[in-house]
C-alpha atoms as a PDB file:
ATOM      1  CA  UNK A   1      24.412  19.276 -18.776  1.00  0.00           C
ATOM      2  CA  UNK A   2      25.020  17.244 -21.960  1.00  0.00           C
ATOM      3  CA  UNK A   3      27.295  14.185 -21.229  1.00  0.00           C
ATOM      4  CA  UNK A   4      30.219  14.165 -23.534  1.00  0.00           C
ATOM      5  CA  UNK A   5      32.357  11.057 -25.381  1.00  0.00           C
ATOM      6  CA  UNK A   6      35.365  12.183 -22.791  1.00  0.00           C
ATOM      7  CA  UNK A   7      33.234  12.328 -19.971  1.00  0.00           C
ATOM      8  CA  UNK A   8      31.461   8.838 -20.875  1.00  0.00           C
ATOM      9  CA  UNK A   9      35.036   7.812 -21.000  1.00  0.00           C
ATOM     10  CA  UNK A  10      36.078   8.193 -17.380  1.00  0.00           C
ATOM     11  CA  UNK A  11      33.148   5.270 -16.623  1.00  0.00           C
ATOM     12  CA  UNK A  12      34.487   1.705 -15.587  1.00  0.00           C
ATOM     13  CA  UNK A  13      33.791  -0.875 -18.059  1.00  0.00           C
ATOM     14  CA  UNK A  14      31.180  -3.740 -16.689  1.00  0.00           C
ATOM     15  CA  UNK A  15      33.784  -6.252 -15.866  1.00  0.00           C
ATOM     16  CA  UNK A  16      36.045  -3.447 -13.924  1.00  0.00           C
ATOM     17  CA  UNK A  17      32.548  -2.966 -12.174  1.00  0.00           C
ATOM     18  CA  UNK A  18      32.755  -5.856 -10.935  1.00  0.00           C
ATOM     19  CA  UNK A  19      36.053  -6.326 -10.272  1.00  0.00           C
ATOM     20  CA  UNK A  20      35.882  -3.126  -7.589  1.00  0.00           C
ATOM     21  CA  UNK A  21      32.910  -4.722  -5.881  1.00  0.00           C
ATOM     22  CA  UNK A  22      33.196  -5.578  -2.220  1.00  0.00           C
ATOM     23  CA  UNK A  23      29.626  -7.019  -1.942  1.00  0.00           C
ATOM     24  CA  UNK A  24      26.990  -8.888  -3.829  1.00  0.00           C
ATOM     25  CA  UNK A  25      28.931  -9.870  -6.624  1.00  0.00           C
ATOM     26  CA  UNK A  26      28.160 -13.666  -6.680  1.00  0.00           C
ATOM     27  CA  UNK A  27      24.234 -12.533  -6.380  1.00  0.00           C
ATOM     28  CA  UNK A  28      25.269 -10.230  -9.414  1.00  0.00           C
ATOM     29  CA  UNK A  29      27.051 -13.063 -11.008  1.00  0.00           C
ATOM     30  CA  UNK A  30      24.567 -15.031 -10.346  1.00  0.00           C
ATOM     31  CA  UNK A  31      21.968 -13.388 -11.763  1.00  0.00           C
ATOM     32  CA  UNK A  32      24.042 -12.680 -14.786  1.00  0.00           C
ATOM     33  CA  UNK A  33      24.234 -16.238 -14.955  1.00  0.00           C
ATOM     34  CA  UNK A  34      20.475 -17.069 -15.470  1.00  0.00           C
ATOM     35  CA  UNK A  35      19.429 -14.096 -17.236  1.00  0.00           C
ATOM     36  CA  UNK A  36      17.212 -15.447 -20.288  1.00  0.00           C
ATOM     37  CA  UNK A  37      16.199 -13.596 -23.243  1.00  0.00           C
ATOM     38  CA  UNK A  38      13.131 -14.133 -26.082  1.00  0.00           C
ATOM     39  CA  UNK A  39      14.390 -14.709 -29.561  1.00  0.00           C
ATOM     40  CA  UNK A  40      13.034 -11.990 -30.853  1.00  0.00           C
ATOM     41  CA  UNK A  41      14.546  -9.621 -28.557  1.00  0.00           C
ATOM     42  CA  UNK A  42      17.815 -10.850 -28.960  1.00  0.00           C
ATOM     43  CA  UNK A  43      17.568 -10.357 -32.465  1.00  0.00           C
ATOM     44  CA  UNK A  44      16.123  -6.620 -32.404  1.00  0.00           C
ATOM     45  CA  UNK A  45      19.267  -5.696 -30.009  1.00  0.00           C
ATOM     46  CA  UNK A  46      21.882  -7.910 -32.395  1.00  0.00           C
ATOM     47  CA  UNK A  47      20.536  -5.912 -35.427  1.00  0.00           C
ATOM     48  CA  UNK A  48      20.832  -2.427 -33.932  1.00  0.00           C
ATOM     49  CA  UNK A  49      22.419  -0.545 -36.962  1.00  0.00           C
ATOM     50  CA  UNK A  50      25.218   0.943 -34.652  1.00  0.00           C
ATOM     51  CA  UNK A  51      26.253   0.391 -31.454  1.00  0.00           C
ATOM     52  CA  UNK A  52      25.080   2.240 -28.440  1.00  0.00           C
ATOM     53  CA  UNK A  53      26.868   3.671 -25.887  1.00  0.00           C
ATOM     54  CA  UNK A  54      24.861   3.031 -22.234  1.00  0.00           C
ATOM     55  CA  UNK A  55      25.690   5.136 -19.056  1.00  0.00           C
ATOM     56  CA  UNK A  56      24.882   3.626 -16.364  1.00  0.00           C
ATOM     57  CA  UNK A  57      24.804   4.779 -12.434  1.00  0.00           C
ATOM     58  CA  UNK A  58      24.672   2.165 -10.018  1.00  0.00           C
ATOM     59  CA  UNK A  59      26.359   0.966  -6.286  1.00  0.00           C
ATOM     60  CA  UNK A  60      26.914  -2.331  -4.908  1.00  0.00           C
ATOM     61  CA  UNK A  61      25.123  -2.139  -2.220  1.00  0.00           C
ATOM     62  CA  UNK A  62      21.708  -1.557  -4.183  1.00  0.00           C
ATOM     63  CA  UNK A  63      19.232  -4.144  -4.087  1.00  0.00           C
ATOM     64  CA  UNK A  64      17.776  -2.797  -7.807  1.00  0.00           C
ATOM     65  CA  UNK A  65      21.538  -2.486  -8.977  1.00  0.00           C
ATOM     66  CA  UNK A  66      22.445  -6.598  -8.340  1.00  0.00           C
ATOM     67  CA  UNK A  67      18.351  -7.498  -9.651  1.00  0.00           C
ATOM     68  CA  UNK A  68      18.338  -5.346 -13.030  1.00  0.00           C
ATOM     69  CA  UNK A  69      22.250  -4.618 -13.582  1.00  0.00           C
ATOM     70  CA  UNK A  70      23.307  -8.112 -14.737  1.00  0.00           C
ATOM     71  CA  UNK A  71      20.309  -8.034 -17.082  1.00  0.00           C
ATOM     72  CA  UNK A  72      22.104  -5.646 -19.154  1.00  0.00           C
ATOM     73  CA  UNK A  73      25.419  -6.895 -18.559  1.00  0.00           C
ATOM     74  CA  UNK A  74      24.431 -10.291 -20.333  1.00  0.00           C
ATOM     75  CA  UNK A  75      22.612  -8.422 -23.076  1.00  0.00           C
ATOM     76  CA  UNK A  76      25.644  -6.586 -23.857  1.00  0.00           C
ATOM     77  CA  UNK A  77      27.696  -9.648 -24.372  1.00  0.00           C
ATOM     78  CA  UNK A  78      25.547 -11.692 -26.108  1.00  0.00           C
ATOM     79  CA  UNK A  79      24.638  -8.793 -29.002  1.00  0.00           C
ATOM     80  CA  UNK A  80      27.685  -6.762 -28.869  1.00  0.00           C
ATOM     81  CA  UNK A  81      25.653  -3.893 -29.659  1.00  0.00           C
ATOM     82  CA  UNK A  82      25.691  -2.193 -25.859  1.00  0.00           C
ATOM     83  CA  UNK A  83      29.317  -0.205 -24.545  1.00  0.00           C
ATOM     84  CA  UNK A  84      28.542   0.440 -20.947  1.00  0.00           C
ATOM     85  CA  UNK A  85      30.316   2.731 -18.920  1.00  0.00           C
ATOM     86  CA  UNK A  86      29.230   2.512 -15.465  1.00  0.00           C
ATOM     87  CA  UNK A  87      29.660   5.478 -12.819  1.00  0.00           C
ATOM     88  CA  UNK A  88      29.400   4.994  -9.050  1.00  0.00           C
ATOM     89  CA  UNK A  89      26.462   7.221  -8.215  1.00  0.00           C
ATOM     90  CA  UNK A  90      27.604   8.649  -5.146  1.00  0.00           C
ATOM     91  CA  UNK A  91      30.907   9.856  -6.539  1.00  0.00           C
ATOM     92  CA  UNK A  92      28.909  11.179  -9.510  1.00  0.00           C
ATOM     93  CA  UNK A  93      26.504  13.679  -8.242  1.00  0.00           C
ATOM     94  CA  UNK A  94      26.485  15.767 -11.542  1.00  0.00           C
ATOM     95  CA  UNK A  95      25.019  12.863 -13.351  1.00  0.00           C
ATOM     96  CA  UNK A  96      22.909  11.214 -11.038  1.00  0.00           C
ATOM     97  CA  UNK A  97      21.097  14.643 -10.383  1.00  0.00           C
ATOM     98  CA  UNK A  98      20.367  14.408 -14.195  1.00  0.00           C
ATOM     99  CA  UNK A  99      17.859  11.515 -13.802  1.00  0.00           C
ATOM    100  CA  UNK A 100      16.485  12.289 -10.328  1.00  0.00           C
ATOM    101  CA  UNK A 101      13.632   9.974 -10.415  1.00  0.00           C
ATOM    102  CA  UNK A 102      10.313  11.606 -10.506  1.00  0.00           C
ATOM    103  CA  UNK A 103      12.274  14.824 -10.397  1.00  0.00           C
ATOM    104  CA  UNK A 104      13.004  14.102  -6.432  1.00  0.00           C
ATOM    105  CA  UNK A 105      15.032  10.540  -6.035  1.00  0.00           C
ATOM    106  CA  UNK A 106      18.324   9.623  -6.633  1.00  0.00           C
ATOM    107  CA  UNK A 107      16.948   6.071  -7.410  1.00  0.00           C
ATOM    108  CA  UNK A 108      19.526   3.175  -9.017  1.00  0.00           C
ATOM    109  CA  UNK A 109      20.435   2.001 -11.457  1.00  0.00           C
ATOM    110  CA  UNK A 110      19.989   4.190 -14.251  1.00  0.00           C
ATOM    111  CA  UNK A 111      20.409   3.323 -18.277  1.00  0.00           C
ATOM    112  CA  UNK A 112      21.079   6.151 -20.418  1.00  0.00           C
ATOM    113  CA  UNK A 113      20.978   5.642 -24.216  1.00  0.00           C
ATOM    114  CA  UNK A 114      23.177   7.763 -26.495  1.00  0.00           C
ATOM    115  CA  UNK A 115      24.032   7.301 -29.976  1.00  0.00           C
ATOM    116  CA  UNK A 116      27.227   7.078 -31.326  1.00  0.00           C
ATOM    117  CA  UNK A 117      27.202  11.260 -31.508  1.00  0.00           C
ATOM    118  CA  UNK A 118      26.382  11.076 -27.915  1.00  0.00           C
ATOM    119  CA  UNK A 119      22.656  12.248 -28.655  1.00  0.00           C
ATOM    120  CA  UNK A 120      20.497  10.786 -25.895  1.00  0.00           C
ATOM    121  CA  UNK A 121      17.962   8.468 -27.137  1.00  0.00           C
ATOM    122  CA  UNK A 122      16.201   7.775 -23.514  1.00  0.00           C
ATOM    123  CA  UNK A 123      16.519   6.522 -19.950  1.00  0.00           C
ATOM    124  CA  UNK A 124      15.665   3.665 -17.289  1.00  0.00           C
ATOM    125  CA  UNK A 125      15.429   3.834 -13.817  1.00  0.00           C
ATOM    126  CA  UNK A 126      15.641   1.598 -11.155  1.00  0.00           C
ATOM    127  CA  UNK A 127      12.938  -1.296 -12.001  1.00  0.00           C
ATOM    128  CA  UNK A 128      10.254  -2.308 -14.237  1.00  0.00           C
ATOM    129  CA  UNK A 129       7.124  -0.539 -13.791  1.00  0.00           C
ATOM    130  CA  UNK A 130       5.132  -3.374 -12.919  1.00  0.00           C
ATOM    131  CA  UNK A 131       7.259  -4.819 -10.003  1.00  0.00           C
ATOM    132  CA  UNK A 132       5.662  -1.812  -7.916  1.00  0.00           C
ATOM    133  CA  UNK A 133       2.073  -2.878  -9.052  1.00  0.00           C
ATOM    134  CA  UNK A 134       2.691  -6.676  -8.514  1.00  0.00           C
ATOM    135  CA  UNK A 135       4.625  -6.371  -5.002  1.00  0.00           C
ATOM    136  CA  UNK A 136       1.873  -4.230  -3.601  1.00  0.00           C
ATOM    137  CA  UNK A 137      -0.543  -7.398  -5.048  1.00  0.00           C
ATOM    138  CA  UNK A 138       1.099  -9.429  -3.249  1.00  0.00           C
ATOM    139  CA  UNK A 139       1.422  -7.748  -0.310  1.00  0.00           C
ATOM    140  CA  UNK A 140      -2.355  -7.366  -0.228  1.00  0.00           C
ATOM    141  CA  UNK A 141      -3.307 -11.041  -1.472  1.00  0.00           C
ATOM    142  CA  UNK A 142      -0.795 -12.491   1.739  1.00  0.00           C
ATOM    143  CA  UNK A 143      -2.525  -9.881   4.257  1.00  0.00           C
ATOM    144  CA  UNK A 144      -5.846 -10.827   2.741  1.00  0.00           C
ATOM    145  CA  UNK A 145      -5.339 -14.847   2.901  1.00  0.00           C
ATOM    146  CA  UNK A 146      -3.205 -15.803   6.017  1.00  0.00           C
ATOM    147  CA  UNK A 147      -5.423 -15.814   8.789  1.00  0.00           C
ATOM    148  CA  UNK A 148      -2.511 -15.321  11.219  1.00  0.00           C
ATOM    149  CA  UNK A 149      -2.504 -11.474   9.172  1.00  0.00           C
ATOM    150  CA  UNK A 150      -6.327 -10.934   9.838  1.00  0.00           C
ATOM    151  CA  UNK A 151      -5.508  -8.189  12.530  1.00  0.00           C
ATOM    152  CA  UNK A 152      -3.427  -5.975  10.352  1.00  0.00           C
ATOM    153  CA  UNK A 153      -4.138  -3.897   7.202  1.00  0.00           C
ATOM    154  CA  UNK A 154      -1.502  -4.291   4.061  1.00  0.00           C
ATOM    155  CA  UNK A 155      -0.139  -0.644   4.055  1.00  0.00           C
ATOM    156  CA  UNK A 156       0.870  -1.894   8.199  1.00  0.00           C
ATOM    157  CA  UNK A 157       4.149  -0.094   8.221  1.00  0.00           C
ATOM    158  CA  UNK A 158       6.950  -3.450   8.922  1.00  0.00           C
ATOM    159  CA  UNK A 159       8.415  -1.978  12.357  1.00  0.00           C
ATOM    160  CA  UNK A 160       4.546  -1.672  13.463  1.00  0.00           C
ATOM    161  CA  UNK A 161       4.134  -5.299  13.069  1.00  0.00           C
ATOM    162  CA  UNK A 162       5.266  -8.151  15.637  1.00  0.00           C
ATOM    163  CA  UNK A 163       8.226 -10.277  15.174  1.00  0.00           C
ATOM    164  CA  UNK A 164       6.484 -13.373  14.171  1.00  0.00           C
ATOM    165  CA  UNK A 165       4.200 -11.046  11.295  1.00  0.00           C
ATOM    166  CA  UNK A 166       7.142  -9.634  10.453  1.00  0.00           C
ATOM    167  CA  UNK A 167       8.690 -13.203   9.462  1.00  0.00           C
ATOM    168  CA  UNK A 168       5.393 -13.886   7.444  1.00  0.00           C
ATOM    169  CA  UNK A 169       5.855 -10.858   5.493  1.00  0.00           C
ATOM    170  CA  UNK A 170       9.756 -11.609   4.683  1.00  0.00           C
ATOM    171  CA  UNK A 171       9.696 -14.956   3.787  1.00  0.00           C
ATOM    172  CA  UNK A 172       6.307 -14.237   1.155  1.00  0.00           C
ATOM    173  CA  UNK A 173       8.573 -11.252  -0.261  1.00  0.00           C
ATOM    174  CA  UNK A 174      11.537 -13.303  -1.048  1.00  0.00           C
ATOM    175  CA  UNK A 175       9.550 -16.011  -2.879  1.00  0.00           C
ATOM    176  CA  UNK A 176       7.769 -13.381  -4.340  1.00  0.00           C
ATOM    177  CA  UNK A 177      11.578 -11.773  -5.697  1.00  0.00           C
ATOM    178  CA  UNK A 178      12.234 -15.521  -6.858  1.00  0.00           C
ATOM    179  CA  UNK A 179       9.344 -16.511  -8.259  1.00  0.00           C
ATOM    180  CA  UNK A 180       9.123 -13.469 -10.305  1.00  0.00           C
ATOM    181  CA  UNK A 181      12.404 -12.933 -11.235  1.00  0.00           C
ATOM    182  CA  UNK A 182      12.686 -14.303 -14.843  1.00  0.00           C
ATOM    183  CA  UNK A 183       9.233 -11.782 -15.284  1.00  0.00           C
ATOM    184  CA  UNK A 184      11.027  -9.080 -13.953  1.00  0.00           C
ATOM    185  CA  UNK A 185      13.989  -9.468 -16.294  1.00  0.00           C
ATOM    186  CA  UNK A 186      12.105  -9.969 -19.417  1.00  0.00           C
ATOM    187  CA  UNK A 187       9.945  -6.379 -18.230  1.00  0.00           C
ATOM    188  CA  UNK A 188      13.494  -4.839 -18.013  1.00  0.00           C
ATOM    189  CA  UNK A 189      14.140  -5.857 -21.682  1.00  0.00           C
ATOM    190  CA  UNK A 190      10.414  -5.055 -23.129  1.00  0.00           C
ATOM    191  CA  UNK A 191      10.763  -1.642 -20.930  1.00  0.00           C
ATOM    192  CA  UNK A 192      14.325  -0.730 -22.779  1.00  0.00           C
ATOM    193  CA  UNK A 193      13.323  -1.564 -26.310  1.00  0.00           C
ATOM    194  CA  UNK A 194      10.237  -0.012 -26.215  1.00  0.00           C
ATOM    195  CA  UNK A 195      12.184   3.356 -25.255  1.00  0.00           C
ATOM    196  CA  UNK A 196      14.745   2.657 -27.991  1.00  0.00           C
ATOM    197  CA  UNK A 197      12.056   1.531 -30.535  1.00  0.00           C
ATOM    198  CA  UNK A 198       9.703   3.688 -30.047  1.00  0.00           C
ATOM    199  CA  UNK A 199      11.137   6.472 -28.585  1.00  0.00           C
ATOM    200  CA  UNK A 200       8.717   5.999 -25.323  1.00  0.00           C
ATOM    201  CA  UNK A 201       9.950   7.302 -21.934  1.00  0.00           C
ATOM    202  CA  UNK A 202       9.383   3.970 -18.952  1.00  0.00           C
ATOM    203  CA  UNK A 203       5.995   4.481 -17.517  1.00  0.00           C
ATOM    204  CA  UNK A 204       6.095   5.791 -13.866  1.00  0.00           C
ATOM    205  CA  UNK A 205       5.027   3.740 -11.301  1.00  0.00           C
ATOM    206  CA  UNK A 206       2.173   4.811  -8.970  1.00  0.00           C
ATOM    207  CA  UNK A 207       2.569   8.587  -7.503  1.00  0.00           C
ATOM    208  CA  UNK A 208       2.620   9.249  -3.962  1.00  0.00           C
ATOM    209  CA  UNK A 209      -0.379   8.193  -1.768  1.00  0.00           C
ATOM    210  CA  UNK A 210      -2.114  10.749   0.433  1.00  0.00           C
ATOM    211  CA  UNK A 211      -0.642  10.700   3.544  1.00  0.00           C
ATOM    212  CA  UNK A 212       2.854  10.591   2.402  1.00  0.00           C
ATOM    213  CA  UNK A 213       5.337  13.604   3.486  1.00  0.00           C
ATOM    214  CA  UNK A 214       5.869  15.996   1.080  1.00  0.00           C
ATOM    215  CA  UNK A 215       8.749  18.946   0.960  1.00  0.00           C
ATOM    216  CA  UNK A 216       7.586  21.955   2.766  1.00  0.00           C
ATOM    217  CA  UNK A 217       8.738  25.646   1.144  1.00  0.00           C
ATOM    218  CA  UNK A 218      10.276  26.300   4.036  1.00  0.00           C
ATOM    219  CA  UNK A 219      11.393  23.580   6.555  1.00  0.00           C
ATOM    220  CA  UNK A 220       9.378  24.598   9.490  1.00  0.00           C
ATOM    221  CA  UNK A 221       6.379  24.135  11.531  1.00  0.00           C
ATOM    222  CA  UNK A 222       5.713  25.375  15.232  1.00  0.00           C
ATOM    223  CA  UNK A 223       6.949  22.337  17.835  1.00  0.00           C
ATOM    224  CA  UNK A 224       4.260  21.496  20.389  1.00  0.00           C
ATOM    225  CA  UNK A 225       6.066  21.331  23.983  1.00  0.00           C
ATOM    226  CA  UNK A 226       5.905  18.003  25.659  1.00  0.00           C
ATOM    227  CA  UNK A 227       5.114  16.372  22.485  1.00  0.00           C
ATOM    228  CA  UNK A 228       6.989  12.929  21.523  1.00  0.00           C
ATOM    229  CA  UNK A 229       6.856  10.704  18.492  1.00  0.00           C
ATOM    230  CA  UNK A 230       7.952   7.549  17.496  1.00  0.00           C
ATOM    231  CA  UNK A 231      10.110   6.857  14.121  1.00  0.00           C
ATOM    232  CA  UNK A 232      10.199   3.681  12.671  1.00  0.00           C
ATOM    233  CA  UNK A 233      13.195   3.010   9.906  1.00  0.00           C
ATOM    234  CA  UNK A 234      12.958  -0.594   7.825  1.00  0.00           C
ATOM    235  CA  UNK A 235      15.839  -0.582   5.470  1.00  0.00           C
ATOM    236  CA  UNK A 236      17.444  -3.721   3.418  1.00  0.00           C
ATOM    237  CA  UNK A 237      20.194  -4.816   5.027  1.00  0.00           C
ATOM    238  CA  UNK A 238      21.501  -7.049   2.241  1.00  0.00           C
ATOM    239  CA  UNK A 239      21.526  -4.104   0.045  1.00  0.00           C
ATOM    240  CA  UNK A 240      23.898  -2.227   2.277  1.00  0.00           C
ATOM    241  CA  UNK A 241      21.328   0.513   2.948  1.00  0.00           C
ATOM    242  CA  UNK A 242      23.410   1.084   6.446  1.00  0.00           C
ATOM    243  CA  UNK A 243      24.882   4.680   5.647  1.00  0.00           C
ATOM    244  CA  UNK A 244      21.086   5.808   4.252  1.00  0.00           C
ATOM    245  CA  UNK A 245      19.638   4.927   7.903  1.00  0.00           C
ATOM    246  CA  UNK A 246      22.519   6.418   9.702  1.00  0.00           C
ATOM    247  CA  UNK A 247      21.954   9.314   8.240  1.00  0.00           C
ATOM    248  CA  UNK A 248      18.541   9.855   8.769  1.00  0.00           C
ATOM    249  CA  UNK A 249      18.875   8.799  11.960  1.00  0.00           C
ATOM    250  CA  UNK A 250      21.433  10.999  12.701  1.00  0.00           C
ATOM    251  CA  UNK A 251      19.650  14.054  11.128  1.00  0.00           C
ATOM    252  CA  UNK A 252      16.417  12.994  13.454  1.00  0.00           C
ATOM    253  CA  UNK A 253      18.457  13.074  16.543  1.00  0.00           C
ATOM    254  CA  UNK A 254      20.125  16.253  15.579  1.00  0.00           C
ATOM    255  CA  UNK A 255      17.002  18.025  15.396  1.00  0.00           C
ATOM    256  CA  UNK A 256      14.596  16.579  17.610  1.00  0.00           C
ATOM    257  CA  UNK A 257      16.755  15.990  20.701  1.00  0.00           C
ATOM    258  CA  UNK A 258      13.855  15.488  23.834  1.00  0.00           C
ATOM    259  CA  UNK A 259      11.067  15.202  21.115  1.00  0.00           C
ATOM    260  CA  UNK A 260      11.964  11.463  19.898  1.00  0.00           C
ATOM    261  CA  UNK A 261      10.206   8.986  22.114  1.00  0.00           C
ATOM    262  CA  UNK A 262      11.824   6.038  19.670  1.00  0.00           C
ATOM    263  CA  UNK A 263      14.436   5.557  16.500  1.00  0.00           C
ATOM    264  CA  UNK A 264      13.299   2.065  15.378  1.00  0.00           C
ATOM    265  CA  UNK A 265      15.932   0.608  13.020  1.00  0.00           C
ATOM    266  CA  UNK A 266      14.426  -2.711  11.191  1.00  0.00           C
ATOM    267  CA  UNK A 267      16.812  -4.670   9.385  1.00  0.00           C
ATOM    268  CA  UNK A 268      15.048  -6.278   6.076  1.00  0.00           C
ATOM    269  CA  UNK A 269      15.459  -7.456   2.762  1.00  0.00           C
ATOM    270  CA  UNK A 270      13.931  -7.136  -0.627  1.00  0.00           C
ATOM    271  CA  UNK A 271      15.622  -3.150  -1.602  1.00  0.00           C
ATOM    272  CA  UNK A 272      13.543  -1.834   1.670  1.00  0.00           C
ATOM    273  CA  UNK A 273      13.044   1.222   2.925  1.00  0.00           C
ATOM    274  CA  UNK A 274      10.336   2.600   4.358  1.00  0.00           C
ATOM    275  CA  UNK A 275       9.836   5.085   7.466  1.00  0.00           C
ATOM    276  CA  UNK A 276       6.793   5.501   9.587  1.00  0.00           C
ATOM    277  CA  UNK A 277       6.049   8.689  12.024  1.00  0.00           C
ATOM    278  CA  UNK A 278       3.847   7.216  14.625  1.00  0.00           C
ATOM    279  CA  UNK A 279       2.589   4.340  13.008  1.00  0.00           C
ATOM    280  CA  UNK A 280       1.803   6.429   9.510  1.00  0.00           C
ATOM    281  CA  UNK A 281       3.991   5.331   6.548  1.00  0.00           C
ATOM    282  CA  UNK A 282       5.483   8.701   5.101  1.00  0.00           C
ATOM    283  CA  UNK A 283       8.001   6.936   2.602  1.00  0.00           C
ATOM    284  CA  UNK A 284       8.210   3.678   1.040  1.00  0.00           C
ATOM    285  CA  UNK A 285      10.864   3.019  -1.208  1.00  0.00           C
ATOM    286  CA  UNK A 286       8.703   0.635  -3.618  1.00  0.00           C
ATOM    287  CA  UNK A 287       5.486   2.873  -3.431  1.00  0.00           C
ATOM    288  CA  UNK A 288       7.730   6.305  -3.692  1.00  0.00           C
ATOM    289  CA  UNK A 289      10.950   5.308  -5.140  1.00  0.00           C
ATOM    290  CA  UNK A 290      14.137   5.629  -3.841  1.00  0.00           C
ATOM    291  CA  UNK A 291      15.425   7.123  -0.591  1.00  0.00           C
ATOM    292  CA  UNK A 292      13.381  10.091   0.883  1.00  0.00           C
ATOM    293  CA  UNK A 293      15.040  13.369   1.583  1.00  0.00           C
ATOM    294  CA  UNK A 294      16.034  13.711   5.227  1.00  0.00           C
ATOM    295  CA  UNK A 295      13.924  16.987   5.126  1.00  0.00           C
ATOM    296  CA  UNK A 296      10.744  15.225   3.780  1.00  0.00           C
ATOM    297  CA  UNK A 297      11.096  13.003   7.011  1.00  0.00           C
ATOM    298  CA  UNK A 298      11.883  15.672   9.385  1.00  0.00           C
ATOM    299  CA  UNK A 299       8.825  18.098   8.041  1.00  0.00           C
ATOM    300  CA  UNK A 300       6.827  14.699   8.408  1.00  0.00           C
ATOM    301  CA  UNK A 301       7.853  14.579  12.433  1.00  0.00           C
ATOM    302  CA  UNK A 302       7.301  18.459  12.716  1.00  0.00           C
ATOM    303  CA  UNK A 303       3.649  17.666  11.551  1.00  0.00           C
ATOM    304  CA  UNK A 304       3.264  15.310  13.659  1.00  0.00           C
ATOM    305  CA  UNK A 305       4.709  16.888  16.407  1.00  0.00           C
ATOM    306  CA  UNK A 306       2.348  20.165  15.506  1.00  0.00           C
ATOM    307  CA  UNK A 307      -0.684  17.930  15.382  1.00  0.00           C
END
């Protein structure tokens, strides 16, 4: 469905975004604030020939919405080239569901370039491609150099690893977020103007790893009797990812009843979410992108539960 001037209309402007927020905004500001950009790419966006108009789907509570949003925001001001219109995504289903991300994820934020004819001229989702690349580096680089990680293997879903592990691994990924973060906005700016410039599409990050659910045709698998398994959920709870776990968790206990030996709920940071059936890590929102499905988790319990 083509996305008219009227309906582009009904978006909030980026300062009424902000005005509606009830969380984040002084990270958003903030990162507004300190946005930089290169000379020359100021100058490409400043000498667009006509304004663009930029849809953009985002929430609040979105780690990737405060990181990459403000990046734009500032652009916009500085060149005067960019009219956003931003939509809340979960009051906007019949846009979001445009620009599923790898055809499955309702992953935020999104850009969506039109034309002053409303002609789409391309699209950005949720982060630069080579944040995924560089936070599993890291990842593996810490687990490979800190002696006190020696026992555990990188891909070591969180809520498998001990409290004092655990802290490791959260205080490396938020200097990792920091120290990177000037990189990361600059790969948000190369990432846009290459799909405005040269009509490229933003690479796509890694694909699913073996091992990782994926949708079954139909939904079910024979249960074993007696059979138990333990679900471990490690969401961002600076992001507001709350009513995403609650869900899930509520769609586990619906079906499963007896067959849940644990729900594991792992507060976090850094846009997390990741689940892990028994120790195996069947979604990972930086190595999959966005939320999973609550089906892809509950065929990944029937599996197990089958096994």
């Amino acid at each position: 469905m083509a996305v008219s001037k009227e309906r582009f209309e009904q978006g909030l402007t980026y300062s009424a975004y902000k005005e509606q927020m009830t969380r984040n905004r002084e990270r958003l500001e903030e990162n507004e604030r300190t946005a930089e950009f290169a000379p020359d790419d100021l100058a490409y966006f400043s000498n667009l020939p006509q304004a663009l108009n930029v849809l953009v789907l985002a929430e609040d509570w979105c780690g990737d919405v405060i990181a990459n949003l403000p990046v734009l925001g500032r652009l916009a001001a500085k060149t005067g080239k960019l009219n956003l219109r931003i939509f809340l995504r979960d009051q906007n289903l019949d846009l979001i569901d445009q620009y599923l991300f790898k055809g499955e994820f309702r992953s935020i934020p999104v850009f969506v370039f039109f034309d002053q004819a409303f002609r789409e001229l391309g699209h950005w989702i949720e982060r630069p491609t080579v944040m995924y690349k560089l936070q599993a580096q890291m990842r593996r680089e810490l687990f490979a150099s800190d002696p006190r990680l020696a026992n555990y293997k990188p891909e070591t879903p969180f809520g498998d690893l001990p409290e004092d592990v655990r802290a490791i691994v959260r205080d490396a990924s938020a200097a990792f977020r920091e120290n990177n973060r000037a990189f990361s906005d600059s790969e948000v700016i190369r990432e846009i103007r290459a799909i405005l410039q040269q009509g490229t599409v933003q690479p796509a990050p890694a694909t699913r790893q073996p091992g990782a659910a994926a949708s079954s045709t139909n939904g079910t698998l024979p249960l074993t009797t007696g059979k138990q398994v333990k679900v471990s959920i490690t969401y961002c709870a600076e992001c507001g990812y709350e009513p995403q776990t609650l869900e899930l968790t509520s769609a586990l206990m619906y079906e499963f009843v007896d067959k849940l030996a644990m729900i594991e709920l792992i507060p976090w940071q850094d846009g997390a979410f990741d689940v892990a059936v028994n120790g195996d890590l069947v979604h990972s929102m930086v190595r999959d992108g966005g939320f999973p499905t609550n089906e892809t988790i509950l065929v990944a319990v029937r599996e197990r539960l089958a096994d």
